[in-house]
N, C-alpha and C. Protein backbone atom coordinates (compact mmCIF):
# COMPACT_ATOMS: atom_id res chain seq x y z
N UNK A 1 71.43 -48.26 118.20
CA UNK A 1 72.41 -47.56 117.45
C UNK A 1 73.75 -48.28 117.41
N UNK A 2 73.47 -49.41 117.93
CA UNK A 2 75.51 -50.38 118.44
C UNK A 2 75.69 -50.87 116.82
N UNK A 3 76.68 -50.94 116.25
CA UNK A 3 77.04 -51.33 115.00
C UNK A 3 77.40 -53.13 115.28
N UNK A 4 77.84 -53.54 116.99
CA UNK A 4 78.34 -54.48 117.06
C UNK A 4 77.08 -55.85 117.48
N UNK A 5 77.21 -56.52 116.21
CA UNK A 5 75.91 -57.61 116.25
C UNK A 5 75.80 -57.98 117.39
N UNK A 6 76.99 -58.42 118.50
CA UNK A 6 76.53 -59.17 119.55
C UNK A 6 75.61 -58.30 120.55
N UNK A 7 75.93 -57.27 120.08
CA UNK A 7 75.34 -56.25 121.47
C UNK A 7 74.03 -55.91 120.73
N UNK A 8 73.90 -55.82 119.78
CA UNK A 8 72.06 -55.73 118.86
C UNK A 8 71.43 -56.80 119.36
N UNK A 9 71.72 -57.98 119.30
CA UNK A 9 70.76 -59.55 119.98
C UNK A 9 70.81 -59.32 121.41
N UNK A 10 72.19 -58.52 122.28
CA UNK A 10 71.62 -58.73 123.89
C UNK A 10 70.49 -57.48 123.51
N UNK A 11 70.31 -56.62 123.55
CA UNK A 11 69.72 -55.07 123.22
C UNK A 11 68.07 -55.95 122.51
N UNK A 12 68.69 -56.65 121.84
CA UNK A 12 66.34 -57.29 120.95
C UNK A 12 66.28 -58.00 122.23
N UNK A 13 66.67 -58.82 122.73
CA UNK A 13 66.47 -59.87 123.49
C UNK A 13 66.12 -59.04 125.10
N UNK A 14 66.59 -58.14 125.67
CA UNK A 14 65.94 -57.10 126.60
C UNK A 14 65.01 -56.62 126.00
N UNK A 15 65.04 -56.02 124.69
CA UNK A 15 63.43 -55.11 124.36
C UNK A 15 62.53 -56.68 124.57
N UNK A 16 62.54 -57.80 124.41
CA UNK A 16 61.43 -58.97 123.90
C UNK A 16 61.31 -59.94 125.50
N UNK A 17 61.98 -59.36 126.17
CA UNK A 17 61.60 -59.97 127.66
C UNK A 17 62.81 -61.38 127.11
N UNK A 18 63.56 -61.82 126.79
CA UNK A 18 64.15 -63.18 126.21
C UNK A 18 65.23 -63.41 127.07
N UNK A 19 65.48 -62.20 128.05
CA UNK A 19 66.65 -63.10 128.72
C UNK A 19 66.40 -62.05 130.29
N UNK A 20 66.84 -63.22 131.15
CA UNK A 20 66.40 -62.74 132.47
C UNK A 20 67.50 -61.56 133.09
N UNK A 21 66.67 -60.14 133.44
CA UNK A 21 67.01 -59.41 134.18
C UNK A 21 67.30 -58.88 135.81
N UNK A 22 67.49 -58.76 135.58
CA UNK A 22 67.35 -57.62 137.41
C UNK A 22 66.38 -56.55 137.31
N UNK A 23 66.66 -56.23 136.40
CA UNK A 23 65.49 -54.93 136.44
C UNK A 23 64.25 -54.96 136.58
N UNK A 24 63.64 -54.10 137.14
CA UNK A 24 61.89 -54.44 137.22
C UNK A 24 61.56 -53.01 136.56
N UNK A 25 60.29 -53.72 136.36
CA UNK A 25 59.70 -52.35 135.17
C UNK A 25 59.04 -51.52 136.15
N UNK A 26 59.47 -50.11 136.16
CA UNK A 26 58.80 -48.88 137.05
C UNK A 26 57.68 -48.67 136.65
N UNK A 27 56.56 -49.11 137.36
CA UNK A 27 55.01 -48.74 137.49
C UNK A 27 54.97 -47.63 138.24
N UNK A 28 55.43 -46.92 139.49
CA UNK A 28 55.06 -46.75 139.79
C UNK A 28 55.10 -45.02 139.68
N UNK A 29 56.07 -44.13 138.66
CA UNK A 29 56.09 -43.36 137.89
C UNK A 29 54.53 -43.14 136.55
N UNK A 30 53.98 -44.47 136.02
CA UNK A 30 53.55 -44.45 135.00
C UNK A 30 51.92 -43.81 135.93
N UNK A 31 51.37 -43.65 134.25
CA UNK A 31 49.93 -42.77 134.65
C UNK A 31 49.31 -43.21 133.77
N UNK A 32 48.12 -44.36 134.04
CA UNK A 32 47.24 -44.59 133.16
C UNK A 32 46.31 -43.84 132.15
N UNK A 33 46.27 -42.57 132.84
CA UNK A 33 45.22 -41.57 131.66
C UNK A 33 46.38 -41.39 130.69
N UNK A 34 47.50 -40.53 130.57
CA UNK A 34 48.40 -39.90 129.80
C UNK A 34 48.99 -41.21 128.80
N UNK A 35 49.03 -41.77 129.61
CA UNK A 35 49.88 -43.27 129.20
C UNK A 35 49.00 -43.62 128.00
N UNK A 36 47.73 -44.14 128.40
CA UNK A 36 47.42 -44.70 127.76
C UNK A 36 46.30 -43.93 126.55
N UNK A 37 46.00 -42.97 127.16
CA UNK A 37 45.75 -41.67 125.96
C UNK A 37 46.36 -41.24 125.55
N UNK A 38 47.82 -41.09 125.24
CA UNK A 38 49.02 -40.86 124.43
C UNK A 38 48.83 -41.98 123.07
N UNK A 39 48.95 -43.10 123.90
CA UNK A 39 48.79 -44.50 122.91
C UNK A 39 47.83 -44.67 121.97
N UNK A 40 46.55 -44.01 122.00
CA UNK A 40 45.49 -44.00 121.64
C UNK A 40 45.76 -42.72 120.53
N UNK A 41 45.77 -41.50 121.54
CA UNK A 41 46.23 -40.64 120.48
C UNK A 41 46.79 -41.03 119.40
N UNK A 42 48.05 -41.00 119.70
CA UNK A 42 49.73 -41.77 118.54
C UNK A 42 48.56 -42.50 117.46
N UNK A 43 48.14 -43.15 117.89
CA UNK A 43 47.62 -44.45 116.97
C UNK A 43 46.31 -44.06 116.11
N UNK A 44 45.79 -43.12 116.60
CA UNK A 44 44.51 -42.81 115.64
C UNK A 44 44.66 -41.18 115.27
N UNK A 45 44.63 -39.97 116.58
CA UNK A 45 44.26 -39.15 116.20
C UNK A 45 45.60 -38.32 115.28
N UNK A 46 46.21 -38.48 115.74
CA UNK A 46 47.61 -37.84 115.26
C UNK A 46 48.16 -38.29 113.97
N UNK A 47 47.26 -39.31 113.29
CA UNK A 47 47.52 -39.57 112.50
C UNK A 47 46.36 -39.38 111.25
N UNK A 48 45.32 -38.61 112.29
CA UNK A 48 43.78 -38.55 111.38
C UNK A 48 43.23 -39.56 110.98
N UNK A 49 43.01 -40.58 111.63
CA UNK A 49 42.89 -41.83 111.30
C UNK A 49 41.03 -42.06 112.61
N UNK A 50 40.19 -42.03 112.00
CA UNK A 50 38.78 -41.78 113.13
C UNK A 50 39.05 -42.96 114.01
N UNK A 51 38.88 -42.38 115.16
CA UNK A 51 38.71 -43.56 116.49
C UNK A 51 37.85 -43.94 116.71
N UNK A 52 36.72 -44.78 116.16
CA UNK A 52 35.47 -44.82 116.37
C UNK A 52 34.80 -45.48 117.81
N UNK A 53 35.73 -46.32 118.10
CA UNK A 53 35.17 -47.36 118.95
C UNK A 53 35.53 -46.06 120.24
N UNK A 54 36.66 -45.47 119.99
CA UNK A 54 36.82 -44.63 121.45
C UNK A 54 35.59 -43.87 121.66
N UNK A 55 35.63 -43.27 120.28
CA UNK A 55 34.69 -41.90 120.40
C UNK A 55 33.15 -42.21 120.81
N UNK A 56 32.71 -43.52 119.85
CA UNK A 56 31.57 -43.76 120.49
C UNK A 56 31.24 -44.03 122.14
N UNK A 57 32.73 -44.67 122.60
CA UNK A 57 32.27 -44.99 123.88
C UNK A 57 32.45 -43.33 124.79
N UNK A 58 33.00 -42.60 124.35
CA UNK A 58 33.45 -41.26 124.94
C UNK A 58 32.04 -40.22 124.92
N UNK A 59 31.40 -39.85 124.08
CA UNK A 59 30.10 -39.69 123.34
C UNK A 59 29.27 -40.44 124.05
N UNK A 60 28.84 -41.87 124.45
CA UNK A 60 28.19 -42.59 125.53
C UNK A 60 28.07 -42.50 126.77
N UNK A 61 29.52 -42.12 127.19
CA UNK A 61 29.98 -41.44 128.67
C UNK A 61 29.03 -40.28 129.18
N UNK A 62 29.44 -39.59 127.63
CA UNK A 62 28.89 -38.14 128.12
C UNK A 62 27.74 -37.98 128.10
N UNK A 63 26.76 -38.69 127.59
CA UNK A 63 25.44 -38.78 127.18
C UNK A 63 24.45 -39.26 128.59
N UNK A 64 25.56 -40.16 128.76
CA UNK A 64 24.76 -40.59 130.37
C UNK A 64 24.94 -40.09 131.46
N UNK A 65 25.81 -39.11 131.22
CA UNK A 65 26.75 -38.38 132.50
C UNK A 65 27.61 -38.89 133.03
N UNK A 66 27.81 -39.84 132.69
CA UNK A 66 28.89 -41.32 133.36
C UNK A 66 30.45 -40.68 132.93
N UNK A 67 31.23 -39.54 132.84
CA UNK A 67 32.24 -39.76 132.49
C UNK A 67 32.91 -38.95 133.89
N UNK A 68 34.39 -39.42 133.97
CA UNK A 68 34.49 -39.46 135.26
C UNK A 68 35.32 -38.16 135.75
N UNK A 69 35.13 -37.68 136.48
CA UNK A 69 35.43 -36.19 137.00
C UNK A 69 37.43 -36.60 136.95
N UNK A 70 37.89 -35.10 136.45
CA UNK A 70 39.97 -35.19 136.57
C UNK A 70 40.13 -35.87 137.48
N UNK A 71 39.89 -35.72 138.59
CA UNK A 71 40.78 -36.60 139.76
C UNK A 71 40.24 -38.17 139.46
N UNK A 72 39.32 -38.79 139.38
CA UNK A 72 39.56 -39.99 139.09
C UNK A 72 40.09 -40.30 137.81
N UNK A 73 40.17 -39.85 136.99
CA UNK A 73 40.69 -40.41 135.58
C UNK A 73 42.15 -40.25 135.63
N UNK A 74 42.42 -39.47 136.55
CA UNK A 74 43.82 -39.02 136.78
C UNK A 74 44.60 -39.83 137.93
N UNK A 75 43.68 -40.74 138.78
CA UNK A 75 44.12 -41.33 140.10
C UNK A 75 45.23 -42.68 139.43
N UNK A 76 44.75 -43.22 138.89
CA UNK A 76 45.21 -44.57 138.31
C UNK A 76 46.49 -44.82 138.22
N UNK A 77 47.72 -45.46 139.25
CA UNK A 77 49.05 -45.36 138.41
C UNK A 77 49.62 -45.96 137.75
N UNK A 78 49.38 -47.39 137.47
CA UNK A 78 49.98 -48.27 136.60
C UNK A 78 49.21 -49.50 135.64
N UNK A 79 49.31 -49.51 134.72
CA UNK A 79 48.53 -50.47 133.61
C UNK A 79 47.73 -49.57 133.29
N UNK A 80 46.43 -50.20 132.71
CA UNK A 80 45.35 -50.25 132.07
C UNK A 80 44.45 -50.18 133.03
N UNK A 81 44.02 -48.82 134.10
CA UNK A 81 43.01 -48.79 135.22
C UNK A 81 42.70 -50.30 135.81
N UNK A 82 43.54 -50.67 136.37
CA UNK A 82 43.55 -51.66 137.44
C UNK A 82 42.55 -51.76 138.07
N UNK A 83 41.78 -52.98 138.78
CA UNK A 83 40.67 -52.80 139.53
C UNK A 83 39.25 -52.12 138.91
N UNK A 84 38.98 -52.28 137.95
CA UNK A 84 37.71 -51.98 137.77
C UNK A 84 36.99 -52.44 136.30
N UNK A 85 36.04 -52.48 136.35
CA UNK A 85 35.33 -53.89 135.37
C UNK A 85 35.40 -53.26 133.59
N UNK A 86 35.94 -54.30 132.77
CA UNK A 86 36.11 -54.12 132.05
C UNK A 86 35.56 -53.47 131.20
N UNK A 87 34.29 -52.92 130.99
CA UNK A 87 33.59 -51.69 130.39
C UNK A 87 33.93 -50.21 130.83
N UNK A 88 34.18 -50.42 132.61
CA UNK A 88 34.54 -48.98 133.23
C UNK A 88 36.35 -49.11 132.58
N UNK A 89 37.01 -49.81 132.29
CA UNK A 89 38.36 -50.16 131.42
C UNK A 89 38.51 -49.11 130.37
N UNK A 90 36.99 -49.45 129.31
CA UNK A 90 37.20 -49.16 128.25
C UNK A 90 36.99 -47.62 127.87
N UNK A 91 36.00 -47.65 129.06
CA UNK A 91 35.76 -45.89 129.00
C UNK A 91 36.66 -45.36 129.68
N UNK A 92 37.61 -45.93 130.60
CA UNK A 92 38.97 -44.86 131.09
C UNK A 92 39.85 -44.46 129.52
N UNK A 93 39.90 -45.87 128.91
CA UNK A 93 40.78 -45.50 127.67
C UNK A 93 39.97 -44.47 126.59
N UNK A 94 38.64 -44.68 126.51
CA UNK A 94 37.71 -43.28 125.82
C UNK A 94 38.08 -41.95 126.38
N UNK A 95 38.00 -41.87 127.96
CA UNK A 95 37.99 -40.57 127.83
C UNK A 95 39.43 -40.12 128.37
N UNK A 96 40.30 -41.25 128.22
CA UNK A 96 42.13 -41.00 128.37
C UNK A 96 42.34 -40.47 126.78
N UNK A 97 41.64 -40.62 125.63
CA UNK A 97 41.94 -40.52 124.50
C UNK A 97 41.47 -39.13 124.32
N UNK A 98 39.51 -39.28 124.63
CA UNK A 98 39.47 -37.43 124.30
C UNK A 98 40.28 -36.90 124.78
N UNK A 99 40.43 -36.84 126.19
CA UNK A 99 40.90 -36.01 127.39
C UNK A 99 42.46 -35.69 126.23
N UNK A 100 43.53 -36.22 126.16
CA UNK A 100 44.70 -36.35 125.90
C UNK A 100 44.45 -35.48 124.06
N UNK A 101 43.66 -35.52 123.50
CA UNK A 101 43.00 -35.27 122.40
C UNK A 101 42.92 -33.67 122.19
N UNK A 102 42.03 -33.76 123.18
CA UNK A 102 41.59 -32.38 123.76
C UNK A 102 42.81 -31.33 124.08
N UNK A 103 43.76 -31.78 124.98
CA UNK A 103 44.97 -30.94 125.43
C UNK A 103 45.99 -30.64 124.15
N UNK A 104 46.09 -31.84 123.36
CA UNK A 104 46.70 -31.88 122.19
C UNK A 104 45.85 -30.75 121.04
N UNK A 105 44.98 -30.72 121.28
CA UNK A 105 44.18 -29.22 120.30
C UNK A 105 44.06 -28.17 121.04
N UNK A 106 43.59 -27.79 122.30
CA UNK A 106 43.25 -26.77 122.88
C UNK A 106 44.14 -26.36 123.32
N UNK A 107 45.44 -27.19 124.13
CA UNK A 107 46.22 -26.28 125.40
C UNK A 107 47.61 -27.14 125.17
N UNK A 108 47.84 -27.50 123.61
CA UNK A 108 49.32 -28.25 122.75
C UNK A 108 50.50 -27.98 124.17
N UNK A 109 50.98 -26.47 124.07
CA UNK A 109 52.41 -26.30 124.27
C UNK A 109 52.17 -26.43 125.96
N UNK A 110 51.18 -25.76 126.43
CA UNK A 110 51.44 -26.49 128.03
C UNK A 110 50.77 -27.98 128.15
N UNK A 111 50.39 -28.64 127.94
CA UNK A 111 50.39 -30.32 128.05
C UNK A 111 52.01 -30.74 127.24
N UNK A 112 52.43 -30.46 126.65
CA UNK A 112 53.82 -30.71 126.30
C UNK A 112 54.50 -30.29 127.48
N UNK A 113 54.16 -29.06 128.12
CA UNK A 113 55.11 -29.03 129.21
C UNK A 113 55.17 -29.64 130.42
N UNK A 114 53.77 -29.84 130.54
CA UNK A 114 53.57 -31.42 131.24
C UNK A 114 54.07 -32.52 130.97
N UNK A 115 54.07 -32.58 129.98
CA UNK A 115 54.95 -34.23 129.56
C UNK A 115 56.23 -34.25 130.19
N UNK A 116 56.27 -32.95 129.89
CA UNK A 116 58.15 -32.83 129.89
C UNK A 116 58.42 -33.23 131.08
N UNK A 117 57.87 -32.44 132.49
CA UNK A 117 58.13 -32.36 133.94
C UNK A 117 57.68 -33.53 134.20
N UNK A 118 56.81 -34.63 133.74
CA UNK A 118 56.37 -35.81 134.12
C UNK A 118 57.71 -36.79 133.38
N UNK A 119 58.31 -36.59 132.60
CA UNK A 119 59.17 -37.29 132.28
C UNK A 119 61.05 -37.20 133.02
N UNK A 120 60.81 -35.91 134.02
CA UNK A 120 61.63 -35.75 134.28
C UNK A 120 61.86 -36.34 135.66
N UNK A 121 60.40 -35.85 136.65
CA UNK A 121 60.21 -35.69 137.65
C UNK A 121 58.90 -36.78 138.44
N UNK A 122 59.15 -37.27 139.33
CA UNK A 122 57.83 -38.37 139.63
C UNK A 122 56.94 -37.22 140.85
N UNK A 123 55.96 -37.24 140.70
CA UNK A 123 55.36 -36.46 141.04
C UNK A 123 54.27 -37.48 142.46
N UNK A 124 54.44 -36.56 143.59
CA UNK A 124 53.82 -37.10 144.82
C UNK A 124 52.72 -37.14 144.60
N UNK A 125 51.84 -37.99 145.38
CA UNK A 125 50.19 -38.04 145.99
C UNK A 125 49.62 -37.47 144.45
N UNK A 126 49.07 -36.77 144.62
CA UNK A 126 48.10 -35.82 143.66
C UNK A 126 48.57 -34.66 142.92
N UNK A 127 49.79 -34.69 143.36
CA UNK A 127 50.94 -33.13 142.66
C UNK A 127 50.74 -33.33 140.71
N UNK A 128 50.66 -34.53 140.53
CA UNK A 128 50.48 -35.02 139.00
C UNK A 128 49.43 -33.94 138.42
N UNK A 129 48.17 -33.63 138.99
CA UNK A 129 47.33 -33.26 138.29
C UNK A 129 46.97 -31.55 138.77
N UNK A 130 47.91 -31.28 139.77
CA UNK A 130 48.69 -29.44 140.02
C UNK A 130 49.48 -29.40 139.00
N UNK A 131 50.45 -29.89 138.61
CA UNK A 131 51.47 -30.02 137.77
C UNK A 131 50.53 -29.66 136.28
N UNK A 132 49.61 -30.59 136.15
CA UNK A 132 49.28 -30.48 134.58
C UNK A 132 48.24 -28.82 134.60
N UNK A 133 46.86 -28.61 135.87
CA UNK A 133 46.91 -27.37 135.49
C UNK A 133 47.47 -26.03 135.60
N UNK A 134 49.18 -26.24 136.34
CA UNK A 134 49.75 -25.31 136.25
C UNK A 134 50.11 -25.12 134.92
N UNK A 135 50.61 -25.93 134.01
CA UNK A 135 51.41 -25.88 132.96
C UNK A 135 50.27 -25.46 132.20
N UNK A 136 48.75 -26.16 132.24
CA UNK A 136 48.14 -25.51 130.94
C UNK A 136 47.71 -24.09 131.21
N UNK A 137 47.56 -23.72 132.94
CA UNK A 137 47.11 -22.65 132.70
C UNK A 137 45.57 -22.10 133.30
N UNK A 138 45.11 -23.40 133.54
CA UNK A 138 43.54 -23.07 133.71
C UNK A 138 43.21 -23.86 135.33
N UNK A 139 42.29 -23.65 135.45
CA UNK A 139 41.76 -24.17 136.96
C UNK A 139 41.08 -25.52 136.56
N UNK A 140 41.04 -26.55 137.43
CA UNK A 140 40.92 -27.64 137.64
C UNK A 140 39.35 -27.94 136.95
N UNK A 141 38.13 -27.22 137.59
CA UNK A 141 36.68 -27.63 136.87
C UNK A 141 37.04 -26.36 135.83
N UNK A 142 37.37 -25.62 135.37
CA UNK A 142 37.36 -25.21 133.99
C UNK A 142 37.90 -25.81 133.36
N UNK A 143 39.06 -26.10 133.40
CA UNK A 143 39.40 -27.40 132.24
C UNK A 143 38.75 -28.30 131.85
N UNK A 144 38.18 -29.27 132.54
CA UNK A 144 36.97 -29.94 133.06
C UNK A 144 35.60 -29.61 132.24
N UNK A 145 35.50 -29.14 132.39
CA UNK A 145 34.37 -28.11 131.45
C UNK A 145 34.40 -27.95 130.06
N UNK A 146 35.19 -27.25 130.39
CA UNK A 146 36.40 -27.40 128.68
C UNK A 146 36.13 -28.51 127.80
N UNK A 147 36.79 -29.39 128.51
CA UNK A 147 37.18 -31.09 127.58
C UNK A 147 35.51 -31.45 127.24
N UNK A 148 34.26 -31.43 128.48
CA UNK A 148 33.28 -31.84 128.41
C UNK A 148 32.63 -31.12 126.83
N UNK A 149 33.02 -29.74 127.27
CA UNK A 149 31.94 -28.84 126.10
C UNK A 149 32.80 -29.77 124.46
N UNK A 150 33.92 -30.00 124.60
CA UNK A 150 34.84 -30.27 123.57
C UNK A 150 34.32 -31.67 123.07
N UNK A 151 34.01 -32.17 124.22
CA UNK A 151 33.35 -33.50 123.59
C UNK A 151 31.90 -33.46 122.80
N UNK A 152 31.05 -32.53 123.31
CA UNK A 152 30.15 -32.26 122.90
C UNK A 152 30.04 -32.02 121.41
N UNK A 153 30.97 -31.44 121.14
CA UNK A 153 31.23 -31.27 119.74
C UNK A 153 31.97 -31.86 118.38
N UNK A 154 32.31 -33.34 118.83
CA UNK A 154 32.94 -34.24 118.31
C UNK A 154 31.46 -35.31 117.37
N UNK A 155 32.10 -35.53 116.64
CA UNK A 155 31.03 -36.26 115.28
C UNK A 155 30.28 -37.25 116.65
N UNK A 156 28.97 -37.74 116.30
CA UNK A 156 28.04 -38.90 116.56
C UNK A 156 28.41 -40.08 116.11
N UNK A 157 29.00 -40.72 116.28
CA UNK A 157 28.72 -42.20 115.42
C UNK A 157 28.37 -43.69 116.07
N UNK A 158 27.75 -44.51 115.04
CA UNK A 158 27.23 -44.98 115.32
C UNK A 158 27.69 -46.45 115.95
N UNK A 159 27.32 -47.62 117.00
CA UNK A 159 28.06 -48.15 117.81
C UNK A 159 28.57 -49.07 116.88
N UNK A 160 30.36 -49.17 116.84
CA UNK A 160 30.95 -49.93 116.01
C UNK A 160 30.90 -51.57 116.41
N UNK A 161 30.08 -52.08 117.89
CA UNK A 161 29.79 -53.32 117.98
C UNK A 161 28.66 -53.86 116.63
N UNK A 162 27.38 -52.75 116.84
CA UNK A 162 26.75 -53.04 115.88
C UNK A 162 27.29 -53.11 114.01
N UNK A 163 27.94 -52.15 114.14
CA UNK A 163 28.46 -52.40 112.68
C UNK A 163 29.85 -54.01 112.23
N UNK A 164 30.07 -54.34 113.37
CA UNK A 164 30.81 -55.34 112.97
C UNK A 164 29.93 -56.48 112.92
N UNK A 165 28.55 -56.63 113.61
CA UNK A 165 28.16 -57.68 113.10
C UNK A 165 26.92 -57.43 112.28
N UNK A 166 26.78 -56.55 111.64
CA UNK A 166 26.09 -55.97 110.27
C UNK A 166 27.02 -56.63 109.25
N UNK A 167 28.23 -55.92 109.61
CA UNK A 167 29.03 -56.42 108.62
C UNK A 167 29.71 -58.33 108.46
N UNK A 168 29.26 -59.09 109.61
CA UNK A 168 29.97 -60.10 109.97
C UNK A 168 28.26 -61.00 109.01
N UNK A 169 27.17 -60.53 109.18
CA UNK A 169 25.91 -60.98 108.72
C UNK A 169 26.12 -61.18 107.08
N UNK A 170 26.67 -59.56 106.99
CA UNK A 170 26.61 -59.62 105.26
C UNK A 170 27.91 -60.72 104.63
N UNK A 171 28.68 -61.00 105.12
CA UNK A 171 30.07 -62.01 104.98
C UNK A 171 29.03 -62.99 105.30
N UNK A 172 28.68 -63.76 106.19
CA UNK A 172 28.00 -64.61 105.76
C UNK A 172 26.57 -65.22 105.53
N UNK A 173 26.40 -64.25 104.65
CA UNK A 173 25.03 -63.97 103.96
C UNK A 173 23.68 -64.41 104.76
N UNK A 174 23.84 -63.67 106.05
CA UNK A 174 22.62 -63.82 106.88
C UNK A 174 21.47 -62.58 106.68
């Protein structure tokens, strides 16, 4: 918002990492499910835009039983689920997306009020995920339940690995 150019280039040059700080970036506030199912959200669902690659892998999860109970999806505090192999990666961000998806349709104004107190307040040990079902309201495996049955009912589709190289065959006329 500075009208004064010199202070717009220090101000890009902090947003772009370009000039050395003091500051260190607080990880240890951040929450990989919300975090990064916010991001996911923002970027596909909120905009009605189909998530395919999430959904299929979310839909896969659930199919095998493989998707991972609140407290672990909820344990994670900083990055992109740290420590664990890049497929179990991709399905934290699948079911950080339903999950976050889910609260955003079913239980809007208390997951907003979660946001809020998470943006205000850093929350101890495991208080993060008291915090979220106080605000929505519901008990820990009913929610749980909830999101699962919710997934259940989300379109089928089909694995977008396979369709990119269906489509990568027909480009070059294999």
């Amino acid at each position: 918002g500075s009208k004064d150019a010199k202070k717009k280039k220090e101000l890009l040059a902090d947003l772009l990492g370009l000039r050395k700080s003091d500051r260190k970036a607080e990880f240890g506030a951040a929450n990989s499910w919300f975090v990064e199912g916010l991001a996911e959200y923002a970027a596909t669902s909120a905009l009605e835009i189909p998530n395919n690659e999430r959904l299929f892998k979310v839909k896969e999860a659930r199919k095998k039983n493989e998707l991972w109970p609140l407290e672990q999806l909820t344990v994670y505090r900083s990055g992109s689920f740290p420590g664990v192999s890049t497929d179990a990666a991709l399905s934290g961000y699948a079911q950080s997306w339903s999950f976050v998806t889910f609260l955003m349709k079913k239980h809007r104004e208390g997951f907003l009020k979660y946001l809020d107190r998470m943006s205000r307040e850093t929350p101890a040990a495991d208080q993060d995920i008291q915090w979220l079902v106080e605000a929505i309201g519901v008990p820990l495996r009913p929610l749980e339940n909830e999101w699962h049955a919710y997934i259940d009912t989300l379109e089928t589709v089909d694995d977008p690995d396979i369709e990119r190289i269906v489509r990568l065959q027909e480009i070059l006329g294999l």
